[in-house]
C-alpha atoms as a PDB file:
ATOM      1  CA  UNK A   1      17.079 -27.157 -28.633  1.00  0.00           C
ATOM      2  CA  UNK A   2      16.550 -28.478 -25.073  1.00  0.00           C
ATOM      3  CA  UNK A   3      18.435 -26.319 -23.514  1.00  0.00           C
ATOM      4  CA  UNK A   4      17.538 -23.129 -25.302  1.00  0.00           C
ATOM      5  CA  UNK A   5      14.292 -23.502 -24.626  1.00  0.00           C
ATOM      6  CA  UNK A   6      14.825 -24.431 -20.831  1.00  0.00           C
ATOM      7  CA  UNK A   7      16.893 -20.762 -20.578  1.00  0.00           C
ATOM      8  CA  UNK A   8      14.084 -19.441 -22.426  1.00  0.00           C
ATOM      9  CA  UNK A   9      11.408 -20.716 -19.966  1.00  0.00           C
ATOM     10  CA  UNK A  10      13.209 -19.615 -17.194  1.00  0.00           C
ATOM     11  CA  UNK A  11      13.977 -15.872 -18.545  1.00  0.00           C
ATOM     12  CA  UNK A  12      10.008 -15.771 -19.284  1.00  0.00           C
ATOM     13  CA  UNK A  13       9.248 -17.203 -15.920  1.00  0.00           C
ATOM     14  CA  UNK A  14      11.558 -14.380 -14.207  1.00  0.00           C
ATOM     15  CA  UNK A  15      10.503 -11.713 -15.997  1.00  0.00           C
ATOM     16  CA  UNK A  16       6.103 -12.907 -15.573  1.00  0.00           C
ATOM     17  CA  UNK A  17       7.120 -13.359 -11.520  1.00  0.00           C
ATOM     18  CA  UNK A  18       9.064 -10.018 -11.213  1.00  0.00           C
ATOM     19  CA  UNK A  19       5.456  -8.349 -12.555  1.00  0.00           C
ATOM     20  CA  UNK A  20       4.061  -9.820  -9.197  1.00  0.00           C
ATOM     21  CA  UNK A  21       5.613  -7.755  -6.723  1.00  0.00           C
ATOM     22  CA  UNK A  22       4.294  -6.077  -3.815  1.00  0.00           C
ATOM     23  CA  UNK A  23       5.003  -2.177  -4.627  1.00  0.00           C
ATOM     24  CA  UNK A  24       5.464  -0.512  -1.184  1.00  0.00           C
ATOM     25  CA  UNK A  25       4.208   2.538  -0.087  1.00  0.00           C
ATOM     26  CA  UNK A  26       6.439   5.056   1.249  1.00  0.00           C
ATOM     27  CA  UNK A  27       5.851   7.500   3.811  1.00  0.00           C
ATOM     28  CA  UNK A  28       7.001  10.892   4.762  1.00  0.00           C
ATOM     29  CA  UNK A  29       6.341  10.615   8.614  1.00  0.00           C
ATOM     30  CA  UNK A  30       3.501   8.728  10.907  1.00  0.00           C
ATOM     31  CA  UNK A  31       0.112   9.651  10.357  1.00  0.00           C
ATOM     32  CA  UNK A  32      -3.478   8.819  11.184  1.00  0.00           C
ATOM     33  CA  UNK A  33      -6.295   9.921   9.153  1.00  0.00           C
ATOM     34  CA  UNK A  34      -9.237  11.031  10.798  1.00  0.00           C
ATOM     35  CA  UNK A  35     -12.589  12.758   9.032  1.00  0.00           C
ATOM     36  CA  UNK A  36     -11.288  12.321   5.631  1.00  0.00           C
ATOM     37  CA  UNK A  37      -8.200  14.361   7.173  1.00  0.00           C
ATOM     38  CA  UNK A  38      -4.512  13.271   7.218  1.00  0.00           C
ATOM     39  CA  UNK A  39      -2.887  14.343  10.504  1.00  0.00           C
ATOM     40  CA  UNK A  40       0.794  13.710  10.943  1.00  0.00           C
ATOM     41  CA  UNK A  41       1.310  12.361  14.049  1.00  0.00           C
ATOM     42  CA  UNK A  42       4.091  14.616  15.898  1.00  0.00           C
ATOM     43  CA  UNK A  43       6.557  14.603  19.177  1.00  0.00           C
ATOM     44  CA  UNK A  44       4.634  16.383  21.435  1.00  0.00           C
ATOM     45  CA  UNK A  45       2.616  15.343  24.430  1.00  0.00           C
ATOM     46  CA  UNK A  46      -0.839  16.657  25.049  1.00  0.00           C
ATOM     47  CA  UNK A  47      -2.572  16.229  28.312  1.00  0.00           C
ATOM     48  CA  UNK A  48      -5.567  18.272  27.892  1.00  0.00           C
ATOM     49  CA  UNK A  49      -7.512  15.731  26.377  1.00  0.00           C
ATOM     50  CA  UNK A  50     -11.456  16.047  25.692  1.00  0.00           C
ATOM     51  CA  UNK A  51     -13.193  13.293  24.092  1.00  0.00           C
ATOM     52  CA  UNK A  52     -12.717  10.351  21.776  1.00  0.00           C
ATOM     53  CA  UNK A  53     -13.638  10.954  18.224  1.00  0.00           C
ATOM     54  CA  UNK A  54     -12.620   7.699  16.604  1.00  0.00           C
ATOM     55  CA  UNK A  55     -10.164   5.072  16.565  1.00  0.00           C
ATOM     56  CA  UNK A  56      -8.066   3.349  13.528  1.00  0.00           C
ATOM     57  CA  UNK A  57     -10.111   1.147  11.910  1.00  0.00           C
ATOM     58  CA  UNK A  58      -7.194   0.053   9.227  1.00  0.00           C
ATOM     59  CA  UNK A  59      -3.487  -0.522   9.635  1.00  0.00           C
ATOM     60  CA  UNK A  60      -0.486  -0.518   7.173  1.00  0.00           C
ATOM     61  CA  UNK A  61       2.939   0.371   6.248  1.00  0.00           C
ATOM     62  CA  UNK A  62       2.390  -1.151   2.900  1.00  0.00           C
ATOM     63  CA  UNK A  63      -0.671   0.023   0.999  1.00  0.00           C
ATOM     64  CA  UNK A  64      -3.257   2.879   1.458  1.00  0.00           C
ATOM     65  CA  UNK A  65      -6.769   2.342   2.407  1.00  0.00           C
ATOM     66  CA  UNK A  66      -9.469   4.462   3.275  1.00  0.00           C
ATOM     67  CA  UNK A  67     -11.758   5.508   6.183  1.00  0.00           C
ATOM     68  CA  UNK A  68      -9.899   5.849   9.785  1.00  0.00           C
ATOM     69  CA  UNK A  69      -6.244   4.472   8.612  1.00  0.00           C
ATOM     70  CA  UNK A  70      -2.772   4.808   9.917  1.00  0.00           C
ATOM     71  CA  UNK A  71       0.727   3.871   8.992  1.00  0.00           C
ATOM     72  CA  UNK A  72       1.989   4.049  12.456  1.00  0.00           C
ATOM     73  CA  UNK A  73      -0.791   2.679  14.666  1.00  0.00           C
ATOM     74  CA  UNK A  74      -2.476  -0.508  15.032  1.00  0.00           C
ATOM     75  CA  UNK A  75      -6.402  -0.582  14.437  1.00  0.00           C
ATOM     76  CA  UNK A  76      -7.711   0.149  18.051  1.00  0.00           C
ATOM     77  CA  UNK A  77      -5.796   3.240  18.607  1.00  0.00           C
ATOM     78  CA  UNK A  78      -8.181   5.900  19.548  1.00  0.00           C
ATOM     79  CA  UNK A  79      -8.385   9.414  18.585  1.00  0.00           C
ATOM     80  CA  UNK A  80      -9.181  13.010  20.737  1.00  0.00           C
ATOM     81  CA  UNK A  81     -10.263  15.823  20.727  1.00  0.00           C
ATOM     82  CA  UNK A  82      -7.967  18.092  22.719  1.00  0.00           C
ATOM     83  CA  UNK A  83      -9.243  20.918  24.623  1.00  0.00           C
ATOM     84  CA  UNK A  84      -9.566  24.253  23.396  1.00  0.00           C
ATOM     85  CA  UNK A  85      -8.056  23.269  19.939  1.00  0.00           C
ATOM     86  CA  UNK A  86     -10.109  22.866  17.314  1.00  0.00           C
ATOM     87  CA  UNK A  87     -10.110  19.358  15.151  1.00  0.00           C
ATOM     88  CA  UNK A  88     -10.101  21.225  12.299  1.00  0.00           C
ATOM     89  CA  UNK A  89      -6.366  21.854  13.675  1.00  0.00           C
ATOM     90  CA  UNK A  90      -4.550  18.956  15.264  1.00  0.00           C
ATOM     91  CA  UNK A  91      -6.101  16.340  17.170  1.00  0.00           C
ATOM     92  CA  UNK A  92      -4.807  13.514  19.797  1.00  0.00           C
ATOM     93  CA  UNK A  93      -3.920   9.862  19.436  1.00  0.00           C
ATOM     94  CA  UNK A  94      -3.227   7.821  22.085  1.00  0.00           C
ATOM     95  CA  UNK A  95      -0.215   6.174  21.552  1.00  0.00           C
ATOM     96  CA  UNK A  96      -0.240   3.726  24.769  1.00  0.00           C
ATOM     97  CA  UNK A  97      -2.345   4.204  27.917  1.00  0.00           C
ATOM     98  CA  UNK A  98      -2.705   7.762  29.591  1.00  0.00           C
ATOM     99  CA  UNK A  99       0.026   8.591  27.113  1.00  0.00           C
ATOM    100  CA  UNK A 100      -1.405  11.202  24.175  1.00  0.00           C
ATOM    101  CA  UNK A 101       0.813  12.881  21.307  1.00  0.00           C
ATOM    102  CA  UNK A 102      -0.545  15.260  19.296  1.00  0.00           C
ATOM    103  CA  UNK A 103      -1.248  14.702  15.048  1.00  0.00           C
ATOM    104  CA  UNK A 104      -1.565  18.009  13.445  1.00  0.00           C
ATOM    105  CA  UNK A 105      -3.920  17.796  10.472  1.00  0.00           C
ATOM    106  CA  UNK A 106      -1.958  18.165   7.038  1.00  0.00           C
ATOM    107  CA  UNK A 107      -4.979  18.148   4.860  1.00  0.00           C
ATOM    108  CA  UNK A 108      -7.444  15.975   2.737  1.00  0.00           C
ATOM    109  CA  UNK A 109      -6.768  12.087   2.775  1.00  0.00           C
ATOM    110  CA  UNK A 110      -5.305  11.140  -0.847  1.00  0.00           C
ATOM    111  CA  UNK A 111      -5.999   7.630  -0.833  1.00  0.00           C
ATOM    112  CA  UNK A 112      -8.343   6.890  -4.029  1.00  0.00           C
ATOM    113  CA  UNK A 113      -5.727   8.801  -6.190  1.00  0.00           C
ATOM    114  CA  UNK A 114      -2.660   6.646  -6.109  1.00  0.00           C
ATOM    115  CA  UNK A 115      -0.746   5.823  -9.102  1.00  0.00           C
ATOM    116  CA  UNK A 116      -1.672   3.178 -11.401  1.00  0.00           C
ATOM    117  CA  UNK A 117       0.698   2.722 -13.592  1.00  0.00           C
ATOM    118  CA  UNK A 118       2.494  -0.092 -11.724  1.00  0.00           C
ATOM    119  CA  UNK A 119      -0.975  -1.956 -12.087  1.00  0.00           C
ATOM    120  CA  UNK A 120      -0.655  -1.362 -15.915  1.00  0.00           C
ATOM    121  CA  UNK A 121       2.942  -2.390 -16.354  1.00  0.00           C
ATOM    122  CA  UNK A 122       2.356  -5.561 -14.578  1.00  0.00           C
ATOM    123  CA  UNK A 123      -0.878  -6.637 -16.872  1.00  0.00           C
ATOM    124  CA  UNK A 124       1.304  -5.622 -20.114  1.00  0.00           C
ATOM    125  CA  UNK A 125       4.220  -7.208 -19.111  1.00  0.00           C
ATOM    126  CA  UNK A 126       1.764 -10.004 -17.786  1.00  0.00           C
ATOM    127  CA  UNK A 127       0.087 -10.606 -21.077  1.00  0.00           C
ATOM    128  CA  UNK A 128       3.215 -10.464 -23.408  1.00  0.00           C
ATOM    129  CA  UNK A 129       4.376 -13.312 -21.047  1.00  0.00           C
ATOM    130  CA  UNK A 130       1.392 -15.526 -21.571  1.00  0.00           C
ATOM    131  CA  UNK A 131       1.427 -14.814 -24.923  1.00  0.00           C
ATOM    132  CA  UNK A 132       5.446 -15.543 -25.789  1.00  0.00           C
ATOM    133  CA  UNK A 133       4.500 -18.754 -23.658  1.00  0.00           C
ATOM    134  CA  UNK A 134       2.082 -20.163 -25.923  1.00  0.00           C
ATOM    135  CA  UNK A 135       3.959 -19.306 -29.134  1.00  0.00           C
ATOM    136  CA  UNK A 136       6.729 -20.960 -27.613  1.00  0.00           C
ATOM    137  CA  UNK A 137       4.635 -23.944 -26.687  1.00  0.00           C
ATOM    138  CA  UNK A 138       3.159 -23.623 -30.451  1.00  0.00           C
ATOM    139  CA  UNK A 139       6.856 -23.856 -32.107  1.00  0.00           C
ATOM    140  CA  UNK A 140       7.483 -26.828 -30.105  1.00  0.00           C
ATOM    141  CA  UNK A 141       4.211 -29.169 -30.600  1.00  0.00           C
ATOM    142  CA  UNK A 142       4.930 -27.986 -34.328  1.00  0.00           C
ATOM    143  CA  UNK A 143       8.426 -29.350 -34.509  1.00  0.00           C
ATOM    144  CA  UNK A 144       7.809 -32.481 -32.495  1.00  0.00           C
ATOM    145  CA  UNK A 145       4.637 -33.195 -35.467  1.00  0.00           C
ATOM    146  CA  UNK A 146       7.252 -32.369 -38.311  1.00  0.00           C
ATOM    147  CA  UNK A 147      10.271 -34.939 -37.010  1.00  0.00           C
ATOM    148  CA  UNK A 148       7.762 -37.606 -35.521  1.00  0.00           C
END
Protein backbone atom coordinates (compact mmCIF):
# COMPACT_ATOMS: atom_id res chain seq x y z
CA UNK A 1 0.00 0.00 0.00
CA UNK A 2 3.16 2.05 0.71
CA UNK A 3 4.47 1.90 -2.27
CA UNK A 4 1.43 2.40 -4.44
CA UNK A 5 0.68 5.29 -2.95
CA UNK A 6 4.36 6.71 -3.06
CA UNK A 7 4.13 6.06 -7.22
CA UNK A 8 0.88 7.62 -6.94
CA UNK A 9 2.17 10.81 -5.21
CA UNK A 10 4.83 11.13 -7.44
CA UNK A 11 2.68 10.67 -10.85
CA UNK A 12 0.28 13.48 -9.23
CA UNK A 13 3.22 15.59 -8.29
CA UNK A 14 4.60 15.33 -12.07
CA UNK A 15 1.68 15.84 -13.70
CA UNK A 16 0.51 19.32 -10.98
CA UNK A 17 4.44 20.61 -11.75
CA UNK A 18 4.32 20.00 -15.58
CA UNK A 19 1.00 22.57 -15.39
CA UNK A 20 3.67 25.17 -14.17
CA UNK A 21 5.61 25.76 -17.11
CA UNK A 22 6.78 28.81 -18.66
CA UNK A 23 4.99 28.72 -22.28
CA UNK A 24 7.39 30.62 -24.62
CA UNK A 25 6.60 32.95 -27.08
CA UNK A 26 7.75 32.48 -30.48
CA UNK A 27 8.68 34.93 -32.93
CA UNK A 28 8.71 35.32 -36.62
CA UNK A 29 11.66 37.89 -36.85
CA UNK A 30 12.97 40.98 -34.47
CA UNK A 31 10.68 43.62 -33.85
CA UNK A 32 10.06 46.76 -31.85
CA UNK A 33 6.75 48.18 -31.34
CA UNK A 34 6.37 51.71 -31.49
CA UNK A 35 2.80 53.85 -31.38
CA UNK A 36 0.77 50.85 -30.84
CA UNK A 37 2.64 49.69 -34.19
CA UNK A 38 4.72 46.49 -34.68
CA UNK A 39 7.73 47.22 -36.91
CA UNK A 40 9.96 44.35 -37.88
CA UNK A 41 13.22 45.31 -37.47
CA UNK A 42 15.13 44.62 -40.95
CA UNK A 43 18.91 44.42 -42.54
CA UNK A 44 19.24 47.62 -43.82
CA UNK A 45 21.17 50.63 -42.66
CA UNK A 46 19.65 54.05 -42.60
CA UNK A 47 21.70 57.12 -42.15
CA UNK A 48 19.28 59.79 -42.73
CA UNK A 49 18.12 59.93 -39.38
CA UNK A 50 15.69 62.80 -37.98
CA UNK A 51 14.63 62.67 -34.51
CA UNK A 52 14.04 60.33 -31.61
CA UNK A 53 10.51 59.28 -31.11
CA UNK A 54 10.84 56.80 -28.27
CA UNK A 55 12.87 54.18 -26.88
CA UNK A 56 11.96 50.43 -25.57
CA UNK A 57 10.55 50.67 -22.48
CA UNK A 58 10.06 46.61 -22.13
CA UNK A 59 12.25 43.71 -23.16
CA UNK A 60 11.57 39.96 -23.87
CA UNK A 61 12.01 36.91 -25.84
CA UNK A 62 9.60 35.16 -23.62
CA UNK A 63 6.25 36.87 -23.10
CA UNK A 64 4.42 39.87 -24.73
CA UNK A 65 3.83 43.09 -23.04
CA UNK A 66 2.56 46.24 -24.05
CA UNK A 67 3.53 49.91 -24.64
CA UNK A 68 7.17 50.46 -26.38
CA UNK A 69 8.34 46.55 -26.36
CA UNK A 70 10.83 44.55 -28.28
CA UNK A 71 11.97 41.01 -28.64
CA UNK A 72 15.29 41.93 -29.97
CA UNK A 73 16.37 45.04 -28.06
CA UNK A 74 17.10 45.84 -24.60
CA UNK A 75 14.90 48.66 -22.87
CA UNK A 76 16.99 51.85 -23.71
CA UNK A 77 17.15 51.35 -27.35
CA UNK A 78 15.88 54.41 -28.98
CA UNK A 79 13.70 54.88 -31.87
CA UNK A 80 13.78 57.55 -35.20
CA UNK A 81 12.25 59.08 -37.29
CA UNK A 82 14.05 58.86 -40.62
CA UNK A 83 14.00 61.59 -43.02
CA UNK A 84 11.62 61.97 -45.66
CA UNK A 85 9.83 58.64 -44.70
CA UNK A 86 6.93 58.76 -43.03
CA UNK A 87 6.46 56.76 -39.46
CA UNK A 88 3.44 55.64 -40.59
CA UNK A 89 5.99 53.53 -42.90
CA UNK A 90 9.17 52.25 -41.32
CA UNK A 91 11.00 53.92 -38.72
CA UNK A 92 14.77 53.64 -37.20
CA UNK A 93 16.22 51.86 -34.20
CA UNK A 94 19.44 52.26 -33.14
CA UNK A 95 20.95 49.16 -32.75
CA UNK A 96 24.47 50.35 -31.16
CA UNK A 97 25.93 53.88 -31.36
CA UNK A 98 25.82 55.92 -34.74
CA UNK A 99 24.70 52.57 -36.09
CA UNK A 100 20.70 52.74 -37.30
CA UNK A 101 18.73 49.79 -39.14
CA UNK A 102 15.61 50.35 -40.35
CA UNK A 103 12.03 48.47 -38.76
CA UNK A 104 9.36 48.63 -41.29
CA UNK A 105 5.97 48.86 -39.60
CA UNK A 106 3.90 45.49 -40.05
CA UNK A 107 0.79 46.73 -38.42
CA UNK A 108 -1.24 47.04 -35.09
CA UNK A 109 0.53 45.60 -31.87
CA UNK A 110 -1.42 42.22 -30.90
CA UNK A 111 -0.42 41.96 -27.48
CA UNK A 112 -3.80 41.92 -25.27
CA UNK A 113 -5.11 39.10 -27.61
CA UNK A 114 -2.88 36.16 -26.90
CA UNK A 115 -4.17 32.80 -26.34
CA UNK A 116 -5.48 31.66 -23.16
CA UNK A 117 -6.05 28.45 -23.26
CA UNK A 118 -2.68 27.36 -21.80
CA UNK A 119 -3.83 29.51 -18.69
CA UNK A 120 -7.03 27.31 -18.61
CA UNK A 121 -5.42 23.93 -19.03
CA UNK A 122 -3.05 24.62 -16.29
CA UNK A 123 -5.96 25.72 -13.60
CA UNK A 124 -8.02 22.43 -14.75
CA UNK A 125 -5.32 20.26 -14.67
CA UNK A 126 -4.29 22.29 -11.45
CA UNK A 127 -7.50 21.71 -9.61
CA UNK A 128 -8.07 17.95 -10.52
CA UNK A 129 -4.57 17.63 -8.88
CA UNK A 130 -5.50 19.22 -5.61
CA UNK A 131 -8.49 17.53 -5.62
CA UNK A 132 -7.14 13.66 -6.39
CA UNK A 133 -4.63 14.82 -3.54
CA UNK A 134 -7.04 15.20 -0.88
CA UNK A 135 -9.14 12.14 -1.78
CA UNK A 136 -6.06 10.35 -1.67
CA UNK A 137 -5.13 11.83 1.65
CA UNK A 138 -8.97 11.04 2.67
CA UNK A 139 -8.60 7.11 1.74
CA UNK A 140 -5.59 6.99 3.78
CA UNK A 141 -6.58 8.80 7.27
CA UNK A 142 -9.74 6.47 6.64
CA UNK A 143 -7.83 3.24 6.52
CA UNK A 144 -5.30 4.09 9.19
CA UNK A 145 -8.87 4.85 11.65
CA UNK A 146 -10.34 1.39 10.42
CA UNK A 147 -6.98 -0.94 11.29
CA UNK A 148 -5.90 1.26 14.39
Amino acid sequence: MKQFLRVLFLITMGVFLSTNMVFATSWAYPFVVWDDHTYEVVDESITNIAEEIGEVTRYSDMETYSGNFSNAYPKGTKYYSIQGVSTEEAIAVEISPGEYKKAVRKGEFQADKRDVYPLIQTVIISVVAIIAIAVIVAIVITFKRKHN
